[in-house]
C-alpha atoms as a PDB file:
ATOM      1  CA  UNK A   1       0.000   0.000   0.000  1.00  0.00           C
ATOM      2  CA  UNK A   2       1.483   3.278  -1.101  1.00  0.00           C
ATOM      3  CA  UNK A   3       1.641   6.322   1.319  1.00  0.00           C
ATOM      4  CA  UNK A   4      -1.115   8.119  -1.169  1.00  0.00           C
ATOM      5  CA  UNK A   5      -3.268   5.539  -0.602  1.00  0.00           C
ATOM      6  CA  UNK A   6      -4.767   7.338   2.106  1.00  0.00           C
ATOM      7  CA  UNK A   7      -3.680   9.187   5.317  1.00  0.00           C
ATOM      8  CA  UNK A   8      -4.394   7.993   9.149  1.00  0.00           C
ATOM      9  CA  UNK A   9      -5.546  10.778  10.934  1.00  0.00           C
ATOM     10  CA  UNK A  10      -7.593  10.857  14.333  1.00  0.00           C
ATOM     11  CA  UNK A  11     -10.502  10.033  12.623  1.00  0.00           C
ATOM     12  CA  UNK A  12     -11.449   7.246  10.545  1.00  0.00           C
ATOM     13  CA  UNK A  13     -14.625   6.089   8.469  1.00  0.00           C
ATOM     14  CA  UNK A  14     -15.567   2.936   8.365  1.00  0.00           C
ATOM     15  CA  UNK A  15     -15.357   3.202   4.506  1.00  0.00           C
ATOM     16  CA  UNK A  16     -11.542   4.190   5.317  1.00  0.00           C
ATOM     17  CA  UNK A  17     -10.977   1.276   7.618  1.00  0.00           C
ATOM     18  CA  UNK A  18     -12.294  -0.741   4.801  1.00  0.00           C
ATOM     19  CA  UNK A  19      -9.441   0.191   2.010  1.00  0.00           C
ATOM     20  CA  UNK A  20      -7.470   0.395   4.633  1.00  0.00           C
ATOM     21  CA  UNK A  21      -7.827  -3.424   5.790  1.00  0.00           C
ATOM     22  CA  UNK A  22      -8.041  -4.556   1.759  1.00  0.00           C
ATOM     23  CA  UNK A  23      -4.482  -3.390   1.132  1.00  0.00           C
ATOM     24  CA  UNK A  24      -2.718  -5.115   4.767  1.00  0.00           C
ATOM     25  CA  UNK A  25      -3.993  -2.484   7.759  1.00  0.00           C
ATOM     26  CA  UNK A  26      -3.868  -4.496  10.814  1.00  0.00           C
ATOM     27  CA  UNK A  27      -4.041  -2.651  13.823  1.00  0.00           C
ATOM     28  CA  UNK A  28      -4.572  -3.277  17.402  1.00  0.00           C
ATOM     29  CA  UNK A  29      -8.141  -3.084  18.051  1.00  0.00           C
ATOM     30  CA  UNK A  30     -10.013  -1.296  21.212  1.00  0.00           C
ATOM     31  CA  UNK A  31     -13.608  -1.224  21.900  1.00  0.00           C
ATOM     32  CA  UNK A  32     -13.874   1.589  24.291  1.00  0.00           C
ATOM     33  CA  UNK A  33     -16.779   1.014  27.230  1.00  0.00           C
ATOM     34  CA  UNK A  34     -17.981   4.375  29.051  1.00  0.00           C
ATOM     35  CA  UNK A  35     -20.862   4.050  31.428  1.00  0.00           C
ATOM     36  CA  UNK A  36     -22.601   1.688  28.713  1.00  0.00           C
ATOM     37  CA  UNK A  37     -21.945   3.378  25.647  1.00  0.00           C
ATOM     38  CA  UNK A  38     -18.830   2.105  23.685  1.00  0.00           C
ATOM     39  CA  UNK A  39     -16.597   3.743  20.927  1.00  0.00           C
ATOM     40  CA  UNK A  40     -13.405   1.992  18.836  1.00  0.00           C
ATOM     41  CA  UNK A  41     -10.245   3.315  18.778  1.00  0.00           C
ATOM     42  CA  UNK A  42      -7.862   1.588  16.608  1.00  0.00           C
ATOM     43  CA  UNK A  43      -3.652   1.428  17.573  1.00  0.00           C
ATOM     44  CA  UNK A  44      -1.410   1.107  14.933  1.00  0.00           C
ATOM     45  CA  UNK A  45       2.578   2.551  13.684  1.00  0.00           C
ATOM     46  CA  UNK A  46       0.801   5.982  13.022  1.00  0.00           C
ATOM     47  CA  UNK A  47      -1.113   6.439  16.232  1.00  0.00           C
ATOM     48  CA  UNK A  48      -4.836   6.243  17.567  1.00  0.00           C
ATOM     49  CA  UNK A  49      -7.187   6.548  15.336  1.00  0.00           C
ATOM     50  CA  UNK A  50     -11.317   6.727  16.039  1.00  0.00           C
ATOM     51  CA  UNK A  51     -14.229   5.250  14.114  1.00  0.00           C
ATOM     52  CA  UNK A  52     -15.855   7.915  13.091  1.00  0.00           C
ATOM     53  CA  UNK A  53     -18.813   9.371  10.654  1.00  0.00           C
ATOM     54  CA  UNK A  54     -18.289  11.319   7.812  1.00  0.00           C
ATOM     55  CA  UNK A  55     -18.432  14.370   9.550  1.00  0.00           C
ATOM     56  CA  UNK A  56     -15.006  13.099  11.762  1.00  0.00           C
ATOM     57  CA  UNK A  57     -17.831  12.781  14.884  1.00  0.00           C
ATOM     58  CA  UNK A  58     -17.218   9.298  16.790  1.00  0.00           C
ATOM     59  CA  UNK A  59     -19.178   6.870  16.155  1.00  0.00           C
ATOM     60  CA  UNK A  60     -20.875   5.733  19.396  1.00  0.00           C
ATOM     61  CA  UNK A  61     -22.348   2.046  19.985  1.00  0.00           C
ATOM     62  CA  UNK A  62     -25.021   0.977  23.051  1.00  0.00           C
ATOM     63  CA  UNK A  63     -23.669  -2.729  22.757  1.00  0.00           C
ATOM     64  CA  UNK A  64     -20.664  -4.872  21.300  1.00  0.00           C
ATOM     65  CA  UNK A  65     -22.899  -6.809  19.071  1.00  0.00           C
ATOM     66  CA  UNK A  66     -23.399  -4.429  16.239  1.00  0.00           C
ATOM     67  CA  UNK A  67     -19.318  -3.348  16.491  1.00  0.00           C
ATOM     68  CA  UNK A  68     -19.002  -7.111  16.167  1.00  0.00           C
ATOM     69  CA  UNK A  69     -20.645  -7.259  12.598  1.00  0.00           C
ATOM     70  CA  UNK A  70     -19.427  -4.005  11.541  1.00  0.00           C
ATOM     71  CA  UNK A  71     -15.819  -5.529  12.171  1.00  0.00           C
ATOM     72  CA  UNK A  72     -16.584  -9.376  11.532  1.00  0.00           C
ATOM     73  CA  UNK A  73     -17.526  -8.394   8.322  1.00  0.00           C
ATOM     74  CA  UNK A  74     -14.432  -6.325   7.327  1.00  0.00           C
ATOM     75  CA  UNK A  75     -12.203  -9.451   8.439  1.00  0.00           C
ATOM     76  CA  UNK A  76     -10.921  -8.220  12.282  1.00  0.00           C
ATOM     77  CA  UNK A  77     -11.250 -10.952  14.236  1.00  0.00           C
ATOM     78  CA  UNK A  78     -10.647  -9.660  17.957  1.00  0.00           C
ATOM     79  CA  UNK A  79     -10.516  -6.724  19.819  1.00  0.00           C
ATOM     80  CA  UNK A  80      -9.843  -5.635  23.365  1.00  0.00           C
ATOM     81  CA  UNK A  81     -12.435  -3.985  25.954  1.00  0.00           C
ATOM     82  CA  UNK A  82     -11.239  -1.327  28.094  1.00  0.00           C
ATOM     83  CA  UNK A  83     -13.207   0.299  31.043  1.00  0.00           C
ATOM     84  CA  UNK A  84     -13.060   3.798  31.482  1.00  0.00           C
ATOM     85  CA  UNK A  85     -15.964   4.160  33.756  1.00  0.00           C
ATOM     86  CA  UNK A  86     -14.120   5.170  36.741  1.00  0.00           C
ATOM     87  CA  UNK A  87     -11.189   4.964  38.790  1.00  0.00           C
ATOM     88  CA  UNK A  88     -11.887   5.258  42.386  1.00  0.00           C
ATOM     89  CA  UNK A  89     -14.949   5.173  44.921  1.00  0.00           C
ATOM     90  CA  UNK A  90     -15.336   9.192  46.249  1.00  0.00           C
ATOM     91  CA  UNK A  91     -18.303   7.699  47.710  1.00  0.00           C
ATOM     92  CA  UNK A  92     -16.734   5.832  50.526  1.00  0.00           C
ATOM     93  CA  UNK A  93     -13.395   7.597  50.056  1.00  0.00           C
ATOM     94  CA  UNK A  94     -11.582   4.633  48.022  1.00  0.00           C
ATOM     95  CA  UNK A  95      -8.590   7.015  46.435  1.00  0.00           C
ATOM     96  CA  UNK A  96      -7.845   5.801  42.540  1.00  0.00           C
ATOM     97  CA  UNK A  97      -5.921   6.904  39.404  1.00  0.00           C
ATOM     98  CA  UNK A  98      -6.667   6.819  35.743  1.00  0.00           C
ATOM     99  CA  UNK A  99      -5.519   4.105  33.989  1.00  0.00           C
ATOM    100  CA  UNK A 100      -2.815   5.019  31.168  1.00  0.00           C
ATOM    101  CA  UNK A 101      -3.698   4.211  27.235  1.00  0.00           C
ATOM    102  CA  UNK A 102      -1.275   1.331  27.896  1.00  0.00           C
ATOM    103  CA  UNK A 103      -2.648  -0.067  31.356  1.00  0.00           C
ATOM    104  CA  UNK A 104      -6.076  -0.174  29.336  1.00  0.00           C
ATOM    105  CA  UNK A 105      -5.120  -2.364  26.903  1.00  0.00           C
ATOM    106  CA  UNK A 106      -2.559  -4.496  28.949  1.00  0.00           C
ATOM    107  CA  UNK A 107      -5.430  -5.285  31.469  1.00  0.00           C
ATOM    108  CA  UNK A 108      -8.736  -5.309  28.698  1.00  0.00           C
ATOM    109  CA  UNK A 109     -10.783  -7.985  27.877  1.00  0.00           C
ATOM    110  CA  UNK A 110      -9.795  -9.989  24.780  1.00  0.00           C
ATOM    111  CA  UNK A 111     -13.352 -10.097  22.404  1.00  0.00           C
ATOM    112  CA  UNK A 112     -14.320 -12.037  18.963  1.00  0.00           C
ATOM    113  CA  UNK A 113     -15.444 -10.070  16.284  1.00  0.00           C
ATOM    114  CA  UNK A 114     -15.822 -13.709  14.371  1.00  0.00           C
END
């Protein structure tokens, strides 16, 4: 794949991700859970780059399921999920600290797209 292919920015459509994947893309993929509502984030030599519409706004998901088919069907087979619903209890006082990018995905959940 030549670099004028295409570029990897921040933001990526899932039309992107698809040319991308055709011509040897293989990134590190993270499905992103917050409160319930997920988003995908995918690692590779570039950067991070995020699913996105046309419009470069994230795409959001309510479940795995549909991410799942989306990414099935373009051949990715796994994925991880990462929490970042919270890091502490201020309710009873439990101190915490936000996980790093790299904590995430060393301590995620390992999911089939497949």
């Amino acid at each position: 794949m030549s670099n004028n292919d295409y570029v990897l920015g921040d933001h990526l459509t899932y039309k992107q991700l698809s040319h991308a994947i055709d011509n040897g893309f293989s990134p590190i993929v993270e499905v992103e859970s917050m409160d319930g509502i997920y988003t995908v984030r995918f690692h590779h030599a570039e950067g991070v780059s995020e699913l996105s519409d046309e419009q470069g706004k994230t795409l959001t998901f309510l479940g795995t399921g549909e991410i799942r088919d989306k990414l099935g069907a373009l051949g990715l087979e796994h994925g991880i999920l990462t929490f970042s619903d919270q890091c502490g209890d201020e309710m009873i006082g439990v101190p915490g600290h936000a996980m790093t990018p790299d904590e995430m995905l060393a301590y995620g959940t390992r999911i089939a797209f497949r």
